[in-house]
N, C-alpha and C. Protein backbone atom coordinates (compact mmCIF):
# COMPACT_ATOMS: atom_id res chain seq x y z
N UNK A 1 11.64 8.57 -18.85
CA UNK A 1 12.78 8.25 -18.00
C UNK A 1 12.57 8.83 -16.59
N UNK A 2 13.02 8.30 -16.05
CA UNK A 2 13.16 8.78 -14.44
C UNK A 2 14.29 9.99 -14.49
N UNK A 3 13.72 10.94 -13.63
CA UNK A 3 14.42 12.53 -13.44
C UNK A 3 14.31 12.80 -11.96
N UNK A 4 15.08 13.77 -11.84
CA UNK A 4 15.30 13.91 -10.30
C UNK A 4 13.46 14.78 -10.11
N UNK A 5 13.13 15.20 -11.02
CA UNK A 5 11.72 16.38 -11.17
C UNK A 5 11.08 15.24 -10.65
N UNK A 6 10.84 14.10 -11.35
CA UNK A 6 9.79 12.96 -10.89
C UNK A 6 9.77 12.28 -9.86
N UNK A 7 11.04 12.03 -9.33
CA UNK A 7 11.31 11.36 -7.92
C UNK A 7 10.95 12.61 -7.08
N UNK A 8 10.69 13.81 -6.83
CA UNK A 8 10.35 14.27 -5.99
C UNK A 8 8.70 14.70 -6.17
N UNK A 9 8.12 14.30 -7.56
CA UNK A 9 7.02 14.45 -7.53
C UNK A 9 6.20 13.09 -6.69
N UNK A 10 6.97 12.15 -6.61
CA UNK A 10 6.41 11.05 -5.61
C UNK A 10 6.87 10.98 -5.10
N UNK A 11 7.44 12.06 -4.49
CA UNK A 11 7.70 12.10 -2.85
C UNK A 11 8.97 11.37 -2.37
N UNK A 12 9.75 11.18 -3.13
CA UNK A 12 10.72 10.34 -2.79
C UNK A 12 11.78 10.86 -1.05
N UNK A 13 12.56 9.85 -0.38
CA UNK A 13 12.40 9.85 0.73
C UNK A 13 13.99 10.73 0.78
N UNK A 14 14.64 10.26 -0.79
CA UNK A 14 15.70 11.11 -0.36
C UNK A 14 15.72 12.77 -0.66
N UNK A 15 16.42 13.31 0.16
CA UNK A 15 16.99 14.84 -0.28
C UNK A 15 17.33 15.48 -1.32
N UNK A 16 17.30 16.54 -1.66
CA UNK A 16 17.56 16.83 -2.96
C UNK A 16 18.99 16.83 -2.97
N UNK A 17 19.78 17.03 -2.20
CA UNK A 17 21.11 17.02 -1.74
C UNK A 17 21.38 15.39 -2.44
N UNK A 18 20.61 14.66 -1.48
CA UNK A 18 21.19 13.20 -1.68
C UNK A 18 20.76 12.94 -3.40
N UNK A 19 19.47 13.38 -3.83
CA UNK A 19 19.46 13.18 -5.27
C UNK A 19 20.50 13.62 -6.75
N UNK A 20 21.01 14.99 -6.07
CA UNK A 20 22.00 15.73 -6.90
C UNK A 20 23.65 14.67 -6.81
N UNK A 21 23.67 14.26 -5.69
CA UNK A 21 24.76 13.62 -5.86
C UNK A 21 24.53 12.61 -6.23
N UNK A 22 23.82 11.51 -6.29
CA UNK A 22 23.51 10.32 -7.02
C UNK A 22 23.69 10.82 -8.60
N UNK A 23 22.64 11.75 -8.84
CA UNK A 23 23.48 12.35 -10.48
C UNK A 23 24.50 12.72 -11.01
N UNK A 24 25.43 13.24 -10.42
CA UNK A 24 26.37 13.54 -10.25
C UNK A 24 27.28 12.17 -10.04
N UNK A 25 27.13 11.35 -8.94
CA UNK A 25 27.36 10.17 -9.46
C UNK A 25 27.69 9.56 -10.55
N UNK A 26 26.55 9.14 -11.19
CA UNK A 26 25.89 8.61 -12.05
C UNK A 26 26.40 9.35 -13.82
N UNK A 27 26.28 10.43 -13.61
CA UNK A 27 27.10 11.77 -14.23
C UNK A 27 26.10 11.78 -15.38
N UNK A 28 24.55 11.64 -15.20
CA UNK A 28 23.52 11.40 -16.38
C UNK A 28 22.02 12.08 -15.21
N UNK A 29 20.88 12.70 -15.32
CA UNK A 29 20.31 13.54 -14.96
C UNK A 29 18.99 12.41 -15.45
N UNK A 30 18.79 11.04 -15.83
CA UNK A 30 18.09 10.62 -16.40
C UNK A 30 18.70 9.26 -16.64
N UNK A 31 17.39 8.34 -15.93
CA UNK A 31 18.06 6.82 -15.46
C UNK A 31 16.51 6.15 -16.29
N UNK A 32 16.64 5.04 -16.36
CA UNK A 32 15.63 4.20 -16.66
C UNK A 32 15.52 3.06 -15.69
N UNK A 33 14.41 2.70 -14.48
CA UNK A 33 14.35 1.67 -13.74
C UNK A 33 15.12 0.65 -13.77
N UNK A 34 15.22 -0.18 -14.97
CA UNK A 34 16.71 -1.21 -14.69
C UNK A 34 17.47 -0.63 -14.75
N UNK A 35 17.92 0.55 -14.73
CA UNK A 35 19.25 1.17 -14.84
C UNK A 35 19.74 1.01 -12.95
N UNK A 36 18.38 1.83 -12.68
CA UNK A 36 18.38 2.45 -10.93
C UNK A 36 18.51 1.28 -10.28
N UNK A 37 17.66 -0.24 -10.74
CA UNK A 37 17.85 -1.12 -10.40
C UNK A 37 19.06 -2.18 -10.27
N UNK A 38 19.81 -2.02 -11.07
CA UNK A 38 21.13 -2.50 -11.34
C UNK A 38 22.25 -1.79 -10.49
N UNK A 39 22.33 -0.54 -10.08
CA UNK A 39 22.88 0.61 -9.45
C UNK A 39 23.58 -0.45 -7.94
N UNK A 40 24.76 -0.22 -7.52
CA UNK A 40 25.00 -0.50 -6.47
C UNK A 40 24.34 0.42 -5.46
N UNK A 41 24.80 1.95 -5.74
CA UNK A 41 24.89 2.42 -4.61
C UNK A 41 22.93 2.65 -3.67
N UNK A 42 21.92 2.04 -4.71
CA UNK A 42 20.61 1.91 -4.71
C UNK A 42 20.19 0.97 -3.80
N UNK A 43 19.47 0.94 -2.81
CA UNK A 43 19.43 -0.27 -1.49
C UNK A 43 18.41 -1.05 -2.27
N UNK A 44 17.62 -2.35 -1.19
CA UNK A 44 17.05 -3.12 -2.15
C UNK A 44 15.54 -2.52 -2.21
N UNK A 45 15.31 -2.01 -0.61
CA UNK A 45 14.26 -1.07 -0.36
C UNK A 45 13.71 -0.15 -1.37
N UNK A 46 15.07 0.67 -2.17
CA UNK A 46 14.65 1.80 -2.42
C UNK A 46 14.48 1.11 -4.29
N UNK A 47 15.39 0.28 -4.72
CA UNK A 47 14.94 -0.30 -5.49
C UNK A 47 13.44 -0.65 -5.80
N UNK A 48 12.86 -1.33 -5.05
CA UNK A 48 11.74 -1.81 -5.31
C UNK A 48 10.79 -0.80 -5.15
N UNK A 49 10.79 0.93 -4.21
CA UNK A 49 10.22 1.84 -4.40
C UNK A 49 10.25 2.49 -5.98
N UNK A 50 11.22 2.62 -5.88
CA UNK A 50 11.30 2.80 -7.66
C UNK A 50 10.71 2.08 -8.86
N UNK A 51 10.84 1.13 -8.80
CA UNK A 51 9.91 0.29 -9.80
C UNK A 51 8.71 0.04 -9.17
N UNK A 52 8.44 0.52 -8.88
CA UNK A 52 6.74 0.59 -8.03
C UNK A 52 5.72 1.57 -8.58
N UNK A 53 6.69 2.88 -7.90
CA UNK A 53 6.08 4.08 -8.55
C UNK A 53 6.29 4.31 -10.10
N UNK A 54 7.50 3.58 -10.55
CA UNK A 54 7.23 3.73 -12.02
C UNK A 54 6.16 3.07 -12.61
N UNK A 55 6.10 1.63 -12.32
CA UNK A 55 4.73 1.10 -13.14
C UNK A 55 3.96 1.62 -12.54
N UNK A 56 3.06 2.23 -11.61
CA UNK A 56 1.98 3.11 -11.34
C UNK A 56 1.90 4.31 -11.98
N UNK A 57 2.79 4.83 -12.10
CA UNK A 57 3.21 5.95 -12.94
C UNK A 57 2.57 5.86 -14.54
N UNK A 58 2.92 4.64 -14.96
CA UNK A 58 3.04 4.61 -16.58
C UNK A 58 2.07 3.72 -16.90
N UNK A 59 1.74 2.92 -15.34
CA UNK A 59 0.28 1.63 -16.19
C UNK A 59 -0.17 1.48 -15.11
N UNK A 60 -1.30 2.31 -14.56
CA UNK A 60 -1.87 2.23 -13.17
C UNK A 60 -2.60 0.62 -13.40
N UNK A 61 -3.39 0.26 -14.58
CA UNK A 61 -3.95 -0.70 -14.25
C UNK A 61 -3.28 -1.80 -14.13
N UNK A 62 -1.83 -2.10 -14.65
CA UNK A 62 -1.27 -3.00 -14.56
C UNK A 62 -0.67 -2.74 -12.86
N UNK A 63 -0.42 -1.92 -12.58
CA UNK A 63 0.26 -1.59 -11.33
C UNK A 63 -1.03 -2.67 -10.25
N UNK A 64 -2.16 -1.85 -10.32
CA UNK A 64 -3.06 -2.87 -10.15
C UNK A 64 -2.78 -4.34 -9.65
N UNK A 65 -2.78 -5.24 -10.75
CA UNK A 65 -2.79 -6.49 -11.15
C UNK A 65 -1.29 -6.76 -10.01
N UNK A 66 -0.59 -6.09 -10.25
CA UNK A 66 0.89 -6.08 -9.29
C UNK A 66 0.42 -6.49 -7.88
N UNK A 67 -0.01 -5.35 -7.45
CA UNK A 67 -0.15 -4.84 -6.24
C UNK A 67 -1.27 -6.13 -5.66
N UNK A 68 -2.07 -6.18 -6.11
CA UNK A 68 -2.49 -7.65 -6.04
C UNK A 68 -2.29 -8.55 -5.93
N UNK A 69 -1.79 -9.05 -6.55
CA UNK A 69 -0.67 -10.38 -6.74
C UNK A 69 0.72 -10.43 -5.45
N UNK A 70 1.00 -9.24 -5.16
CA UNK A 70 1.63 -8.83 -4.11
C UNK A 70 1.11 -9.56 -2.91
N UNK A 71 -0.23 -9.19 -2.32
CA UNK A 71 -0.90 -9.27 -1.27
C UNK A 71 -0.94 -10.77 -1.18
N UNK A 72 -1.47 -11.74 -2.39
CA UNK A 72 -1.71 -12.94 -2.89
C UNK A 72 -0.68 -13.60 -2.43
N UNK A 73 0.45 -13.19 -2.60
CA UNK A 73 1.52 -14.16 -1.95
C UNK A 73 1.78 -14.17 -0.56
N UNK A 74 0.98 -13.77 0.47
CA UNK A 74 1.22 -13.80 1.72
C UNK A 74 -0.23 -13.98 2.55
N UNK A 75 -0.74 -14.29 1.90
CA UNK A 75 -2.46 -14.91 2.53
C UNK A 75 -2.05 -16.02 3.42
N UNK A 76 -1.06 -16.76 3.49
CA UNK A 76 -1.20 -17.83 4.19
C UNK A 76 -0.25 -17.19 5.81
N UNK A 77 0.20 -15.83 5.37
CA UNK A 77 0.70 -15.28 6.80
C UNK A 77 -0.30 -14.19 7.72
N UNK A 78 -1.68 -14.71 6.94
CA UNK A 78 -2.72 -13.42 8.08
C UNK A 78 -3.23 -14.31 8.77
N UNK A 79 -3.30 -15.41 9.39
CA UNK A 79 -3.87 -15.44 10.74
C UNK A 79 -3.42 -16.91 10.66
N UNK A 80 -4.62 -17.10 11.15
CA UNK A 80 -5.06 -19.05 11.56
C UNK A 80 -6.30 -19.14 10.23
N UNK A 81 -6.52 -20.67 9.54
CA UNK A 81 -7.15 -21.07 9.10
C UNK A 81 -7.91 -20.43 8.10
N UNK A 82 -9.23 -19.94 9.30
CA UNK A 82 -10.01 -18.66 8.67
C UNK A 82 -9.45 -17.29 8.20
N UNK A 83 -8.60 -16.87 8.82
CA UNK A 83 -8.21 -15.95 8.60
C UNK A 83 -7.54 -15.78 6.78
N UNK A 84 -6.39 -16.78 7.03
CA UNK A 84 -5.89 -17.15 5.83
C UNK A 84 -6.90 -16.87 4.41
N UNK A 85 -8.07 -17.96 5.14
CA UNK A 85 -8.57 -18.20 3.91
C UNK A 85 -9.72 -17.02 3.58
N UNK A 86 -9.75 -15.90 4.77
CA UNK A 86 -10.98 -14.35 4.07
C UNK A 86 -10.17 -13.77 3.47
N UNK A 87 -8.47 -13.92 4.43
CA UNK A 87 -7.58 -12.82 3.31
C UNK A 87 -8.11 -13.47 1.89
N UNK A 88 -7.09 -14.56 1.23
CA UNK A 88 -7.22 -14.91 0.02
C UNK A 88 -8.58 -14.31 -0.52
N UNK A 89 -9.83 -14.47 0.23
CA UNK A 89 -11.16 -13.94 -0.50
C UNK A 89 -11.28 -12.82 -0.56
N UNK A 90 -10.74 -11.70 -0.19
CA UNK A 90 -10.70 -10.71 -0.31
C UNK A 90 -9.79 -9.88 -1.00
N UNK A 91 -8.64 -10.80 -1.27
CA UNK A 91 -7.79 -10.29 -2.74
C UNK A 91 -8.29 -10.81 -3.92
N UNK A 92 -8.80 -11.76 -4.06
CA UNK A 92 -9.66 -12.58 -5.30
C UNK A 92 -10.41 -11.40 -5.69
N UNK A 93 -11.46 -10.84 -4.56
CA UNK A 93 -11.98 -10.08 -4.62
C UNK A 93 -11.63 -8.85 -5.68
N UNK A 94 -10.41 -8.64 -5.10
CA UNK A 94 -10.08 -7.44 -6.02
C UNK A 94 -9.82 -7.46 -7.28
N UNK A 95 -9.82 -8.72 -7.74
CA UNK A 95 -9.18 -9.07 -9.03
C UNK A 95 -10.58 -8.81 -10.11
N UNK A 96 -12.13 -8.64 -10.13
CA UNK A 96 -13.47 -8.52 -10.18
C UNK A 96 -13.84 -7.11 -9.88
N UNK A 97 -15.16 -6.99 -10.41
CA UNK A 97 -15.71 -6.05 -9.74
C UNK A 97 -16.15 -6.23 -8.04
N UNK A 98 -15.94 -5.08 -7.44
CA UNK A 98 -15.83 -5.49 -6.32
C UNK A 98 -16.52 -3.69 -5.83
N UNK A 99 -17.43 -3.46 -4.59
CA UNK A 99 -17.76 -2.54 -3.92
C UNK A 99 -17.04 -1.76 -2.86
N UNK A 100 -16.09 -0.97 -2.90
CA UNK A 100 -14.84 -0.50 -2.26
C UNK A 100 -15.49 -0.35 -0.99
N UNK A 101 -16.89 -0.07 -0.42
CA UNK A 101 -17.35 0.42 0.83
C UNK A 101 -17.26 -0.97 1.82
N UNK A 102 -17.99 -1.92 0.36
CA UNK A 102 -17.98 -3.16 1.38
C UNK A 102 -17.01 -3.67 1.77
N UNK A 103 -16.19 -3.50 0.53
CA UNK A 103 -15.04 -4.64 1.08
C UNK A 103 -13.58 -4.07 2.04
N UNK A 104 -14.17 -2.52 2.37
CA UNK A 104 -13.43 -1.98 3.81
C UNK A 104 -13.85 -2.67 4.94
N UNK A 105 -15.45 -2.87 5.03
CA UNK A 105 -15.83 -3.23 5.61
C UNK A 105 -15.81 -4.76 6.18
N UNK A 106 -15.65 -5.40 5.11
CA UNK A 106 -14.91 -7.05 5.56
C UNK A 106 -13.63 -6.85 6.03
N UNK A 107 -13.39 -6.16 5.31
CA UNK A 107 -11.95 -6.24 5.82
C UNK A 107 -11.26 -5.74 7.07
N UNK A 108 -11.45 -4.41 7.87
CA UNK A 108 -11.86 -4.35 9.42
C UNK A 108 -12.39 -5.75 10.02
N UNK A 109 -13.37 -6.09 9.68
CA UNK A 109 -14.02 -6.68 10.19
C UNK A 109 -12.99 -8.08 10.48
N UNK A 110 -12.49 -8.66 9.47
CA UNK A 110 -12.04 -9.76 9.46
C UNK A 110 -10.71 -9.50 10.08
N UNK A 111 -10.06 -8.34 9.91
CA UNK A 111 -8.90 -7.91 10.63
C UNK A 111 -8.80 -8.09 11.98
N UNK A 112 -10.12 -7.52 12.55
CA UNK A 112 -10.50 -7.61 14.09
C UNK A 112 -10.66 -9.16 14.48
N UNK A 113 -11.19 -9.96 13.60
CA UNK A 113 -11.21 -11.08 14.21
C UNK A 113 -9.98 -12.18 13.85
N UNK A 114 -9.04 -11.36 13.36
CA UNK A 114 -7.74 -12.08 13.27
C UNK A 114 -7.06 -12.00 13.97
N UNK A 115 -7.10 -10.94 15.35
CA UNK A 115 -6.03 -10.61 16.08
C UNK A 115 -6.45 -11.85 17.48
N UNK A 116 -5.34 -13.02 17.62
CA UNK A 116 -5.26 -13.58 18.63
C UNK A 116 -5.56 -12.87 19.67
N UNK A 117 -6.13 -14.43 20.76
CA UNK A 117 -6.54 -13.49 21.84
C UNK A 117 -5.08 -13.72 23.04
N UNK A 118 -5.20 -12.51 23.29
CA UNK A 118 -3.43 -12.07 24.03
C UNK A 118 -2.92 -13.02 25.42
N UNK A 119 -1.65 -13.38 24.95
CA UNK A 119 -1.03 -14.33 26.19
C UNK A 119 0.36 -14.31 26.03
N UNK A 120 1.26 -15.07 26.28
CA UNK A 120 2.52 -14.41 26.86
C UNK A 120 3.28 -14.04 25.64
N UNK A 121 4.00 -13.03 26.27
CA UNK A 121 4.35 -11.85 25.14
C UNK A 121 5.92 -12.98 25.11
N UNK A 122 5.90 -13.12 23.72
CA UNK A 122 7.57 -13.74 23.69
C UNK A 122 7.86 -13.25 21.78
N UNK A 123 9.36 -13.14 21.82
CA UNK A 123 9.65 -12.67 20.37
C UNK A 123 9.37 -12.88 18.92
N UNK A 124 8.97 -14.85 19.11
CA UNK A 124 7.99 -15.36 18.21
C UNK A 124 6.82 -14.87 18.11
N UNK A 125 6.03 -14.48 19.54
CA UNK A 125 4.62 -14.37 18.87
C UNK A 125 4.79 -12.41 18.47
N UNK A 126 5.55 -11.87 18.29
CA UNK A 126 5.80 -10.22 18.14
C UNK A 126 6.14 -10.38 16.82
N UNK A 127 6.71 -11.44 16.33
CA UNK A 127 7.12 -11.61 14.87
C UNK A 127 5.92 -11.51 14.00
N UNK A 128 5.57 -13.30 14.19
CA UNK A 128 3.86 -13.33 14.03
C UNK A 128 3.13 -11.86 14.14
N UNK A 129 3.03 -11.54 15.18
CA UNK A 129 1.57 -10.42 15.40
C UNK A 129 2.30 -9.91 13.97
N UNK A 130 3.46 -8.64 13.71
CA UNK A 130 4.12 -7.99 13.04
C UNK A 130 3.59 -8.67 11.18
N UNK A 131 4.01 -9.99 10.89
CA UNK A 131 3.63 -10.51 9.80
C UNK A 131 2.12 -10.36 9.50
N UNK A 132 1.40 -10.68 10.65
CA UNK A 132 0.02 -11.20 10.20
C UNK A 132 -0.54 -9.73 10.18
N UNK A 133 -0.29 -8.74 10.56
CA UNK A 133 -0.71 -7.28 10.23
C UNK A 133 -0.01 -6.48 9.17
N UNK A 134 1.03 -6.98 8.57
CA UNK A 134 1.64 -6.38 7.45
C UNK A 134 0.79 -7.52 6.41
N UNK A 135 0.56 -8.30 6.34
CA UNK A 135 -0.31 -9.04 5.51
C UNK A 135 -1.59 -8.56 5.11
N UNK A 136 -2.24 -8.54 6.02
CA UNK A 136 -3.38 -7.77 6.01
C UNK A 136 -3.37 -6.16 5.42
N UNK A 137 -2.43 -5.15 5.68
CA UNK A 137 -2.47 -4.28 5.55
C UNK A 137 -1.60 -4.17 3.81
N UNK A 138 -1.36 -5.32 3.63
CA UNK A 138 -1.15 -5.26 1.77
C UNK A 138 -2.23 -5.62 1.08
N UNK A 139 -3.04 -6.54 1.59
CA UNK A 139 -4.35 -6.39 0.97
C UNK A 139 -4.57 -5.15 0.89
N UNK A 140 -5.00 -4.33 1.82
CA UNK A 140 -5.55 -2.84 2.40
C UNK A 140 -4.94 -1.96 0.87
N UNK A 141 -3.56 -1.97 0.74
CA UNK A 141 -3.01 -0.84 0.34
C UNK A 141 -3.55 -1.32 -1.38
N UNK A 142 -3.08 -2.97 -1.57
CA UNK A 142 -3.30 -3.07 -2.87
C UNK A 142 -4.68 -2.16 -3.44
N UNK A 143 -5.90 -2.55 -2.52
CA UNK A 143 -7.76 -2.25 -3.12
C UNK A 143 -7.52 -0.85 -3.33
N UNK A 144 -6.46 -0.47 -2.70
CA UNK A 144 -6.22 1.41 -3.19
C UNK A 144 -5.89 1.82 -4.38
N UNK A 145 -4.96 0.67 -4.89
CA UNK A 145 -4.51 1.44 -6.29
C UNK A 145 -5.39 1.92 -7.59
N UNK A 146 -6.40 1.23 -7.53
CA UNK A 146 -7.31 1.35 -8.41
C UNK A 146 -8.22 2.74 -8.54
N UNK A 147 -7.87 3.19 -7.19
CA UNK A 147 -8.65 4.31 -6.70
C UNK A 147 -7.60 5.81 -7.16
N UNK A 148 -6.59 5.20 -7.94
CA UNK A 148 -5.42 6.73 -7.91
C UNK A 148 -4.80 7.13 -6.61
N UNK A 149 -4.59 6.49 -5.43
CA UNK A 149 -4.08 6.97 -4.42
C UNK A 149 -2.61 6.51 -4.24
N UNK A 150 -1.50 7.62 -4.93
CA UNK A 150 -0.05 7.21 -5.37
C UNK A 150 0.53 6.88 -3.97
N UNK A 151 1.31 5.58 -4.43
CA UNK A 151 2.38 4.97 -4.09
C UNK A 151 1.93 3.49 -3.01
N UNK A 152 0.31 3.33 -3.52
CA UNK A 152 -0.32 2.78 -2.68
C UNK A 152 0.62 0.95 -3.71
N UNK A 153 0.99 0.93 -4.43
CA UNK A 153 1.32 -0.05 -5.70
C UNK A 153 2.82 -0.41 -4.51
N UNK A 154 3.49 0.51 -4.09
CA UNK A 154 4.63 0.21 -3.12
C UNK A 154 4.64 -0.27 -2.11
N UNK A 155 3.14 0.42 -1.00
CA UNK A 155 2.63 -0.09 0.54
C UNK A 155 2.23 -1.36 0.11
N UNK A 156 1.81 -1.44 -0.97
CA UNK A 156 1.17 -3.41 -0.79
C UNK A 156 2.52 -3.93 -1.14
N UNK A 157 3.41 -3.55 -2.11
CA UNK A 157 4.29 -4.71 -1.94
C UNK A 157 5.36 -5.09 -0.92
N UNK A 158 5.80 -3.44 -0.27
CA UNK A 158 6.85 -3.33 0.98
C UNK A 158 6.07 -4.09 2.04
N UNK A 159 4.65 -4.06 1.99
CA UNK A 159 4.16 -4.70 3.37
C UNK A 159 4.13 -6.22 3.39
N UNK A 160 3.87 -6.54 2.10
CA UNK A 160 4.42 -8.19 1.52
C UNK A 160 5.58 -8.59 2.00
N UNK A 161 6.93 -7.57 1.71
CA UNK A 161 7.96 -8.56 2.09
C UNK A 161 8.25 -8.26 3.63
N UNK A 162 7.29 -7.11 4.26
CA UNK A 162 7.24 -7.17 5.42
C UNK A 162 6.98 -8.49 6.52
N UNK A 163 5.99 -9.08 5.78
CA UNK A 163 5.45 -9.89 6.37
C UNK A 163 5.99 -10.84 6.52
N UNK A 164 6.63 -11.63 5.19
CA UNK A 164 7.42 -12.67 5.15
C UNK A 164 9.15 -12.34 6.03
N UNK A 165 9.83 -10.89 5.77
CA UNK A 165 10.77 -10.80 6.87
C UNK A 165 10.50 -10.73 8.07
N UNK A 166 9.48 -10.86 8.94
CA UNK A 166 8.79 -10.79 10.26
C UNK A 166 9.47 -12.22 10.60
N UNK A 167 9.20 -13.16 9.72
CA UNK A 167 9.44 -14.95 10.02
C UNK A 167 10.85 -15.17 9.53
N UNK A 168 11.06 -14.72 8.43
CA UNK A 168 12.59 -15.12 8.18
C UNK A 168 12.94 -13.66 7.51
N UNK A 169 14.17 -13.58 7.54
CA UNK A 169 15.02 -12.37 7.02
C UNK A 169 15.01 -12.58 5.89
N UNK A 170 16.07 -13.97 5.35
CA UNK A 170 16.27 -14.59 4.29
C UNK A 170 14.84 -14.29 3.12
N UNK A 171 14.04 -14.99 3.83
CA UNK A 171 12.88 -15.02 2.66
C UNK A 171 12.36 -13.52 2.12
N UNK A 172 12.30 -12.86 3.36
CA UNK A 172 12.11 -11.30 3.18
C UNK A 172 12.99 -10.99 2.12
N UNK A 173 14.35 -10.95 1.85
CA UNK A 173 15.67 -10.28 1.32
C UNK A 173 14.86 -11.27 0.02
N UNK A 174 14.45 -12.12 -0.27
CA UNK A 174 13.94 -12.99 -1.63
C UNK A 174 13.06 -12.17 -1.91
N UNK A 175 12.20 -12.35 -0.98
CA UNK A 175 10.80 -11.84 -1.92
C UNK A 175 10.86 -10.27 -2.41
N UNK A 176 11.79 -9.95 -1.82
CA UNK A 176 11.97 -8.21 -2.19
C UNK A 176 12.31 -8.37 -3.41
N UNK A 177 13.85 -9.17 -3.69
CA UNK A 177 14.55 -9.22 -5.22
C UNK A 177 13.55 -9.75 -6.03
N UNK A 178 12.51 -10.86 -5.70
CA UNK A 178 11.18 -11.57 -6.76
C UNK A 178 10.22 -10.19 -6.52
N UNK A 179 10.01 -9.54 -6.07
CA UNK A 179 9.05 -8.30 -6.42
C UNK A 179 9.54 -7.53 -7.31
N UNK A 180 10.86 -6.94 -7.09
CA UNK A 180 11.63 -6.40 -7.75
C UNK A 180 11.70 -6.62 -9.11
N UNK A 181 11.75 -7.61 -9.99
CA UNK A 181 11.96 -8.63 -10.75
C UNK A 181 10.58 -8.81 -11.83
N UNK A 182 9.78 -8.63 -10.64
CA UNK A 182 7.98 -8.93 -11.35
C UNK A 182 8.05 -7.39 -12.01
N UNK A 183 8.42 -6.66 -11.08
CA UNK A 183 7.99 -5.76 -11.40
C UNK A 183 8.52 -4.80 -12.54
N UNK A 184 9.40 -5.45 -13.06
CA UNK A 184 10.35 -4.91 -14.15
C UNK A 184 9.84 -5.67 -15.89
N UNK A 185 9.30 -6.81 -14.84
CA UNK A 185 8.39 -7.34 -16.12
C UNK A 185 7.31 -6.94 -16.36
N UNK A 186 6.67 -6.31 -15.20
CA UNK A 186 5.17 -5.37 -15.37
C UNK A 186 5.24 -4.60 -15.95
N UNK A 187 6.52 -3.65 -15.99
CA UNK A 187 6.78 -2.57 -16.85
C UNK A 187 6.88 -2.60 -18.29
N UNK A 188 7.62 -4.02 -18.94
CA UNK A 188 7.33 -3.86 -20.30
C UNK A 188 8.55 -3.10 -20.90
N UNK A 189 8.37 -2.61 -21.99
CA UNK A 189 9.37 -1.74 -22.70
C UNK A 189 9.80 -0.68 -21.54
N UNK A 190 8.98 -0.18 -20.64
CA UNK A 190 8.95 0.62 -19.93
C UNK A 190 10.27 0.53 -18.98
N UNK A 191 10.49 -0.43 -18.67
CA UNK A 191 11.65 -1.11 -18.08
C UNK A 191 13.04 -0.29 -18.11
N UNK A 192 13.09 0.28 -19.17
CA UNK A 192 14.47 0.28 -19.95
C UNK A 192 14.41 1.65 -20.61
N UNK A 193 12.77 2.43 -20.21
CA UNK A 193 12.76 3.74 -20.38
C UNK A 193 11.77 4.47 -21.19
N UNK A 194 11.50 5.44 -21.16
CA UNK A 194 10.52 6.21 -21.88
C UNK A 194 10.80 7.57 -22.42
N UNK A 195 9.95 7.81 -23.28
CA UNK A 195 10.23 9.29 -24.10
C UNK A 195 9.83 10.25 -23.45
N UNK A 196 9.03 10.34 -22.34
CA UNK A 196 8.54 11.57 -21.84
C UNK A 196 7.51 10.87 -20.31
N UNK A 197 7.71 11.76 -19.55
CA UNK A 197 7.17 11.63 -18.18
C UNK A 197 5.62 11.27 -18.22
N UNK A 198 4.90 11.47 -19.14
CA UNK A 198 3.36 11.45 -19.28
C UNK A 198 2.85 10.46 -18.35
N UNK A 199 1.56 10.81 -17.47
CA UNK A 199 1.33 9.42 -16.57
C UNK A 199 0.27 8.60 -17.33
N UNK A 200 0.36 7.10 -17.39
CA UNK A 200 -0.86 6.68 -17.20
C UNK A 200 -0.92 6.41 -18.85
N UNK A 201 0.53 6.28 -19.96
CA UNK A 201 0.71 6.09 -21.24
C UNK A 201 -0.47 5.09 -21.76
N UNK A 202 -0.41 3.99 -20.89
CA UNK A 202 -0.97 2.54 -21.07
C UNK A 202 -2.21 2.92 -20.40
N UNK A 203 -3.11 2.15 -21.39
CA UNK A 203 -4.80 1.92 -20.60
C UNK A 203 -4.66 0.78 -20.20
């Protein structure tokens, strides 16, 4: 189950102040992700932090497969054409064995040659720039998870619906609740709670 001990072992953003009163709230010291998820007083943000770090928590490799699939849905917001289509090759990528040195290295690489070349600054193209670098940078976070580097399962998916709220709000406020959603199904029994904090239950 989720405990106030564990939310601050990943760093969570609120206070211990603000955590004690949510329990207190709540009037239970011990929530289970759809619980936190269902919660009004829980934003949608912090929602989807939560079921993030829990399936990383309890099934890094599935967290994985998440965090992936994350990135996957916004390949068509990293650039023009080419761009689009190295992202997609470079999350495929991850789905395989794949060489973590190299594929930093495409990936800079292809980053650099995604960034338009600069002309008049107007709020559309600040949107754009904003999307097509939160796109990119969910690829980035997803190739991390595999590596144990916590909460990297959250940066790929917050930067997902980053990308898509850059262009529309609406779709952003969707794809958060459809991440949200996946990700409660990634969890499994897990969903609804566990016997003990142990990380990493699931191979």
């Amino acid at each position: 189950m989720i405990t106030p001990d564990l939310l601050r072992s990943w760093s969570a953003c609120w206070t211990d102040a603000e955590i004690a009163d949510f329990v207190t709230l709540v009037g239970c010291s011990m929530m289970s992700p759809r619980a936190i998820v269902k919660h009004v007083r829980v934003t949608l943000n912090d929602r989807l932090w939560v079921v993030c770090h829990a399936l990383e928590h309890r099934n890094p490799a599935t967290a994985s497969v998440f965090a992936i699939d994350q990135a996957a849905r916004v390949s068509h917001l990293a650039g023009n054409k080419w761009a689009q289509l190295t992202h997609a090759q470079l999350v495929a990528e991850l789905r395989g064995t794949h060489d973590p040195y190299s594929w930093d290295v495409t990936w800079h690489a292809a980053v650099r040659s995604a960034e338009p070349r600069l002309g008049e600054f107007t709020l559309a193209s600040a949107r754009h720039s904003v999307s097509r670098n939160s796109a990119w940078f969910s690829a980035m976070h997803a190739s991390r998870v595999d590596m144990s580097v916590r909460g990297m399962t959250w940066c790929a998916a917050t930067s997902a619906v980053r990308a898509l709220s850059a262009i529309d709000v609406a779709a952003g406020q969707r794809a958060n609740i459809e991440s949200i959603d996946s990700a409660l199904v990634a969890l499994g029994s897990d969903a609804d709670g566990w016997v003990n904090n142990t990380e990493a239950v699931h191979s």
